[in-house]
Structure formats: structure tokens, C-alpha cells
Protein backbone atom coordinates (compact mmCIF):
# COMPACT_ATOMS: atom_id res chain seq x y z
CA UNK A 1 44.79 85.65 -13.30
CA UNK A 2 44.01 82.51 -15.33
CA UNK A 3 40.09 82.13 -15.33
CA UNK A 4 39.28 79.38 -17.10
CA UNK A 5 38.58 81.41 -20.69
CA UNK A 6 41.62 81.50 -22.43
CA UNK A 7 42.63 78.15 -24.26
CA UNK A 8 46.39 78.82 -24.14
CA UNK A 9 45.90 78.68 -20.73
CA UNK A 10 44.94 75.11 -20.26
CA UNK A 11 46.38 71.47 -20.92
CA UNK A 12 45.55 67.67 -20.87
CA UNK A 13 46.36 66.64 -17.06
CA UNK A 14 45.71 70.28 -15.05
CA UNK A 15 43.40 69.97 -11.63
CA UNK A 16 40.29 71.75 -12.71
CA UNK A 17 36.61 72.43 -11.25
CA UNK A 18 34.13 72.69 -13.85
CA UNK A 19 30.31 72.89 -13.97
CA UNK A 20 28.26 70.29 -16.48
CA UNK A 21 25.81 71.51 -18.46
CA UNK A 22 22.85 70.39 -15.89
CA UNK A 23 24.84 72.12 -13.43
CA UNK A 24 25.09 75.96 -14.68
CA UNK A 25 22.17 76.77 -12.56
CA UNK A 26 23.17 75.77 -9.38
CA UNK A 27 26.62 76.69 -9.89
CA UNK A 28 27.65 73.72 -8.65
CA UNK A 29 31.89 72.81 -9.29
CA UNK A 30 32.93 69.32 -10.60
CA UNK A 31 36.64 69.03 -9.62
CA UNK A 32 38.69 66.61 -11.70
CA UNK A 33 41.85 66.30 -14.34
CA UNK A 34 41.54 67.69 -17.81
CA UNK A 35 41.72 64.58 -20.71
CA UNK A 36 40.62 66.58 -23.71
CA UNK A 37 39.87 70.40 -24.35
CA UNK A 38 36.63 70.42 -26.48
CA UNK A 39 36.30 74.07 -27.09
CA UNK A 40 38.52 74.86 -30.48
CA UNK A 41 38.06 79.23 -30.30
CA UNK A 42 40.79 80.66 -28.50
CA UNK A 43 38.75 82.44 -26.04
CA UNK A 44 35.32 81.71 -24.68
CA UNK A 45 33.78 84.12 -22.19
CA UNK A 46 31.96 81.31 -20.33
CA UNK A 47 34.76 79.19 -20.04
CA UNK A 48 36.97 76.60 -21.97
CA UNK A 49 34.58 73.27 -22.49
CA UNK A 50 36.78 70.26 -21.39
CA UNK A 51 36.26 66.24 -20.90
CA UNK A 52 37.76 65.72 -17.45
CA UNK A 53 39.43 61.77 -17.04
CA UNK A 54 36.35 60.58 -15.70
CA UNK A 55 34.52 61.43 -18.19
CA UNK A 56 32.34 64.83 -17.31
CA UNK A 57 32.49 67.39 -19.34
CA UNK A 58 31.68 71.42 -18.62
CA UNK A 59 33.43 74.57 -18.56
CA UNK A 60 36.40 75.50 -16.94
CA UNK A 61 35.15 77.90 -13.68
CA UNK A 62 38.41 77.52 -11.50
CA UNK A 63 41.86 76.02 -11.62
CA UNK A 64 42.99 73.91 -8.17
């Protein structure tokens, strides 16, 4: 099951919901379309950091 941590997992143009950094305590899920991975480690237990086309950025929580 594809979580969000794995980098291999993940490529420009996938439907994602992420949450920005001002977001991690609510929890609350920014849905949008991957433009750039930022996060260069293969794995990150809190979730791939990616720039969505509009611009956001936060960590991969879900794939849509």
C-alpha cells in the first residue's frame, strides 16, 4: 500500500492530498497535482515533501 513515504513511489503529475506545514496540527489534507518532489532521501517516515502545481507544498498523506 503506497503511503506517501517512499520516493520511488511518486511522480511529477500524480493526484495527491498533502498537509502544509501550518497544517500538521489540524491534519488538515490539501488535494492537488504533484509539480516537483522536494524531499531527495529515498524514504521519509512523515511523508515525501512535494510542490503541488499550484504552488503548496507539504507532505504526501494520501494518494487520490
Amino acid at each position: 500500500m503506497a503511503d506517501g513515504q517512499n520516493r520511488n513511489e511518486i511522480e511529477p503529475g500524480m493526484e495527491v492530498g498533502i498537509v502544509k506545514k501550518e497544517d500538521q496540527r489540524s491534519g488538515k489534507i490539501t488535494e492537488g497535482t504533484v509539480k516537483d518532489i522536494l524531499t531527495k532521501s529515498p524514504f521519509h517516515p512523515h511523508g515525501i515533501k512535494v510542490r503541488l502545481n499550484s504552488g503548496e507544498v507539504g507532505r504526501i498523506k494520501l494518494f487520490l
